[in-house]
C-alpha atoms as a PDB file:
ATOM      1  CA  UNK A   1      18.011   7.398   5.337  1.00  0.00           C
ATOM      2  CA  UNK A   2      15.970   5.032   6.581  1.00  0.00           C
ATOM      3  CA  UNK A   3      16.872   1.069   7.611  1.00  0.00           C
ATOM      4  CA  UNK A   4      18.098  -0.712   4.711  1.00  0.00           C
ATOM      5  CA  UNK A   5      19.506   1.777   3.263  1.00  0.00           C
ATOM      6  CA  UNK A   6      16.232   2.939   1.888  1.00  0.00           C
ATOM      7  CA  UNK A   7      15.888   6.228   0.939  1.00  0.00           C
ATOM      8  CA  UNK A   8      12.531   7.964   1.005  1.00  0.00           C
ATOM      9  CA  UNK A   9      11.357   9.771  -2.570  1.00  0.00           C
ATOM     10  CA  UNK A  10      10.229  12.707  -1.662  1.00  0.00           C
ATOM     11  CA  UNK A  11       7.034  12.226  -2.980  1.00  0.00           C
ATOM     12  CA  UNK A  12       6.471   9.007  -0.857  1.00  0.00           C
ATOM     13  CA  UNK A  13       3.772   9.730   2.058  1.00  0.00           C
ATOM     14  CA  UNK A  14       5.891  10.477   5.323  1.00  0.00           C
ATOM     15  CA  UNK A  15       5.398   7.165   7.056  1.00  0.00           C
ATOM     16  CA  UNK A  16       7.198   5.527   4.054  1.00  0.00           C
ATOM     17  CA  UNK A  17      10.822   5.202   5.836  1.00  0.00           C
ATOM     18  CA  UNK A  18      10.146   6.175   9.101  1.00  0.00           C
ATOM     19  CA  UNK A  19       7.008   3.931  10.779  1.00  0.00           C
ATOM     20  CA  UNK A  20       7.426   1.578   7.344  1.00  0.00           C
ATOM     21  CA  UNK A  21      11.011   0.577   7.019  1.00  0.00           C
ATOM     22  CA  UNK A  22      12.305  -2.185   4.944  1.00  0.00           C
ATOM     23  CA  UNK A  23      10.995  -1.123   1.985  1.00  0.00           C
ATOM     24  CA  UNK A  24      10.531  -3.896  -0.748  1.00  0.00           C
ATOM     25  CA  UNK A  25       9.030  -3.908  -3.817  1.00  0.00           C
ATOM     26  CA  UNK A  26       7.592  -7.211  -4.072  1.00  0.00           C
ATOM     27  CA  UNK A  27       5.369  -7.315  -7.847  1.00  0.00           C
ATOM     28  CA  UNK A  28       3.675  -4.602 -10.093  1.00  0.00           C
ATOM     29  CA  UNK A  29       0.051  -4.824 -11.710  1.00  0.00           C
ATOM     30  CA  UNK A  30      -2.218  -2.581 -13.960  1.00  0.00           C
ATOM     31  CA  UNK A  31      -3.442  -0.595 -11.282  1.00  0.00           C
ATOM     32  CA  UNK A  32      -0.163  -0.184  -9.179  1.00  0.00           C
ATOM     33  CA  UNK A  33       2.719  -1.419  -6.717  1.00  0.00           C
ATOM     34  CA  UNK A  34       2.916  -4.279  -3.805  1.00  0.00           C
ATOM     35  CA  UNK A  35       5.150  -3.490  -1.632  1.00  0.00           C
ATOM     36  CA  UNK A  36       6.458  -5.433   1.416  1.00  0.00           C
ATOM     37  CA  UNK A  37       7.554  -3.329   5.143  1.00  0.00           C
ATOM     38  CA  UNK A  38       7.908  -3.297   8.472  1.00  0.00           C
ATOM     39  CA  UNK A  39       5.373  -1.564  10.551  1.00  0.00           C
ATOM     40  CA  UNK A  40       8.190  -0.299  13.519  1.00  0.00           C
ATOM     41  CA  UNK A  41       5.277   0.417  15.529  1.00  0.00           C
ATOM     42  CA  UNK A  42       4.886  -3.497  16.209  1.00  0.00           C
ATOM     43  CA  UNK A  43       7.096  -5.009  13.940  1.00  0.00           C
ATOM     44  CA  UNK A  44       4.308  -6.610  12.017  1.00  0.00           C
ATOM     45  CA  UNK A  45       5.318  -7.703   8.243  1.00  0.00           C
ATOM     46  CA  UNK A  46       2.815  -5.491   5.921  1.00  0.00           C
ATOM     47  CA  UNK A  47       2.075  -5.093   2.404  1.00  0.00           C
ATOM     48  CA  UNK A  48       1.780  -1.975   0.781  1.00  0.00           C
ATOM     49  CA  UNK A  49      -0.201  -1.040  -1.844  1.00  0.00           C
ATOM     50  CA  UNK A  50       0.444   1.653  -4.111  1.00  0.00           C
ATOM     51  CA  UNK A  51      -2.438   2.762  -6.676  1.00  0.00           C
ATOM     52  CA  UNK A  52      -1.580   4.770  -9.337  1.00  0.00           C
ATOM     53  CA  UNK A  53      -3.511   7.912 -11.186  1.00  0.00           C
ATOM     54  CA  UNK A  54      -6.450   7.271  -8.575  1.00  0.00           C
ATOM     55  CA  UNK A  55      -8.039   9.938  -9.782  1.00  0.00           C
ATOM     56  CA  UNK A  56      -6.947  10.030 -13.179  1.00  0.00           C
ATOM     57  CA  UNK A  57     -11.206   8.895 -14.202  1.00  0.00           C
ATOM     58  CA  UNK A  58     -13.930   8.786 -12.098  1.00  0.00           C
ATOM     59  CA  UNK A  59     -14.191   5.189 -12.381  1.00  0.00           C
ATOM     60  CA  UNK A  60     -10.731   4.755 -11.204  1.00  0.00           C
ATOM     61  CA  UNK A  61     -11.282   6.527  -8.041  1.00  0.00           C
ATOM     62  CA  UNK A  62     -14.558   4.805  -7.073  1.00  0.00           C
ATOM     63  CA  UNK A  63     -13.390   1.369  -7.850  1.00  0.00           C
ATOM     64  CA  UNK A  64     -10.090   2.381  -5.094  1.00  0.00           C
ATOM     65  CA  UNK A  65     -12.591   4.116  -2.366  1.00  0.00           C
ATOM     66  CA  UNK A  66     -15.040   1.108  -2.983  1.00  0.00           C
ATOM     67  CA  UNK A  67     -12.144  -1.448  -2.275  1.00  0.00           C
ATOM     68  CA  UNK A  68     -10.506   0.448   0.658  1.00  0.00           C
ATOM     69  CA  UNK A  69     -14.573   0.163   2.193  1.00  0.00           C
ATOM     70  CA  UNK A  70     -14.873  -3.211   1.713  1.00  0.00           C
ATOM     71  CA  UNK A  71     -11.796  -3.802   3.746  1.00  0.00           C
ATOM     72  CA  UNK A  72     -12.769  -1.996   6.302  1.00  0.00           C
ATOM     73  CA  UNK A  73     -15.778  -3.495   6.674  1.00  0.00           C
ATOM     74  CA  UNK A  74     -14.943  -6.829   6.460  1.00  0.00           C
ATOM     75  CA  UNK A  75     -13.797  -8.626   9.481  1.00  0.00           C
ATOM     76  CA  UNK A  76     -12.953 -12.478   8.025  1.00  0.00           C
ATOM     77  CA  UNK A  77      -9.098 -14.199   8.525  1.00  0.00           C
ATOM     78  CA  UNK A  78      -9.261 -14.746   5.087  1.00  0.00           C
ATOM     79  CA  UNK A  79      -9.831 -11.024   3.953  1.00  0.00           C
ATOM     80  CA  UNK A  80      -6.771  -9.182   4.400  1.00  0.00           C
ATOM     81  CA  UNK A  81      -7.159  -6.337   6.737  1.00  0.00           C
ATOM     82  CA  UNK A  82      -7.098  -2.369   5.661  1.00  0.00           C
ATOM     83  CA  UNK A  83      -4.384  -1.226   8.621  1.00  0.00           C
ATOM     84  CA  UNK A  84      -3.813   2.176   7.401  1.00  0.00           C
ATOM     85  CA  UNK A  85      -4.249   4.412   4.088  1.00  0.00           C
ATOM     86  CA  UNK A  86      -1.426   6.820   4.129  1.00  0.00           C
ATOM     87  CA  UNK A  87      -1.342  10.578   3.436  1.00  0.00           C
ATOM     88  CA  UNK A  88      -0.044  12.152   0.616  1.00  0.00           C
ATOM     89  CA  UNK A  89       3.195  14.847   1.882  1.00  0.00           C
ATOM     90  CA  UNK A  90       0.674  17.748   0.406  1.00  0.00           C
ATOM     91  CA  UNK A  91      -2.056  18.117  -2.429  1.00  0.00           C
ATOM     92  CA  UNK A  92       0.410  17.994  -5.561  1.00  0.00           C
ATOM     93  CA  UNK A  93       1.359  14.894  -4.871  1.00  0.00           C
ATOM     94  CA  UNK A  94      -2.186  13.549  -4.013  1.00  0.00           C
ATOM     95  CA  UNK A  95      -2.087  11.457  -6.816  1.00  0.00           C
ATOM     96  CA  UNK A  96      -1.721   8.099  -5.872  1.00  0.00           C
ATOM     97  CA  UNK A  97      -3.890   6.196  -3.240  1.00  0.00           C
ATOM     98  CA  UNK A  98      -1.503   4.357  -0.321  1.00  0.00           C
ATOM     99  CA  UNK A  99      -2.999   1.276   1.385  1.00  0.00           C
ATOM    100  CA  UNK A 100      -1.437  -0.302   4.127  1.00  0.00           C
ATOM    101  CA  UNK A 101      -2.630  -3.854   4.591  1.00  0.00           C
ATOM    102  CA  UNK A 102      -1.610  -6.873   6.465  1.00  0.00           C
ATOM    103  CA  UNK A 103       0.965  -9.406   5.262  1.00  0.00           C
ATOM    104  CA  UNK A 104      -0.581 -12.362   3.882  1.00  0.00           C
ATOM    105  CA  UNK A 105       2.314 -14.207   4.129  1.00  0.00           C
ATOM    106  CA  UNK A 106       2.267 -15.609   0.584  1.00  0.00           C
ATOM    107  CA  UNK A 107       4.958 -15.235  -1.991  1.00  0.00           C
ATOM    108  CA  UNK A 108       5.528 -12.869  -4.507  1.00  0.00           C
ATOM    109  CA  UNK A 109       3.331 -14.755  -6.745  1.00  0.00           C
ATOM    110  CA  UNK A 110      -0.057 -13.989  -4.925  1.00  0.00           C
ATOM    111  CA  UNK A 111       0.934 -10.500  -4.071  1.00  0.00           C
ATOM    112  CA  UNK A 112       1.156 -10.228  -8.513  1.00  0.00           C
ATOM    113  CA  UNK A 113      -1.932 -12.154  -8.671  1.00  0.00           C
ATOM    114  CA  UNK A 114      -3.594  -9.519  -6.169  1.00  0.00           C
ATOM    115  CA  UNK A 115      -2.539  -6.761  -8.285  1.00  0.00           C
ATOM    116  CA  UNK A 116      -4.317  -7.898 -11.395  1.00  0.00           C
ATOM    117  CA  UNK A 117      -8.033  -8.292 -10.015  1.00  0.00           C
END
């Protein structure tokens, strides 16, 4: 069990629960899950971003890798900043895409709003 009482799903990547504790879910969207953490390696707030069926279409797959190179290529305060993407426990459960980003520091509202573009 992890801080908070949260308890790690087994098909949550590793990280979930042990670096990233405090699990929150903070708003859902069409294409997945915002979650807010802890990073325990610095104690950084950080938002985490779930993507569903990634690569349920081809479309949906190059519309995540596109985003997650954008954000790593962009280097602007008012770009939020691609920390990590997190690996899936093995293959089977390689199904959804885990971003790690940094906390914006908005309310739940944005962090829905985010979800929908």
């Amino acid at each position: 069990m992890a801080s908070g009482g949260f308890v790690r799903p087994s098909h949550y990547p590793e990280l979930i629960g042990s670096r990233y504790i405090n699990l929150r879910k903070v708003g859902n969207g069409s294409y997945g899950t915002v979650y807010e953490a802890t990073d325990s390696a610095d104690g950084a707030k950080v938002a985490i971003k779930r993507v569903r069926g990634t690569f349920d279409s081809m479309t949906d797959a190059k519309r995540t890798l596109r985003e997650m190179c954008l954000m790593r290529m962009m280097h602007q305060e008012n770009i939020i900043r691609l920390r990590n993407v997190l690996q899936p426990i093995n293959r089977v459960y390689f199904t959804d895409v885990w971003m790690v980003l940094d906390h914006g520091g908005w309310g739940a509202f944005l962090f829905r709003a985010a979800m929908r573009e």
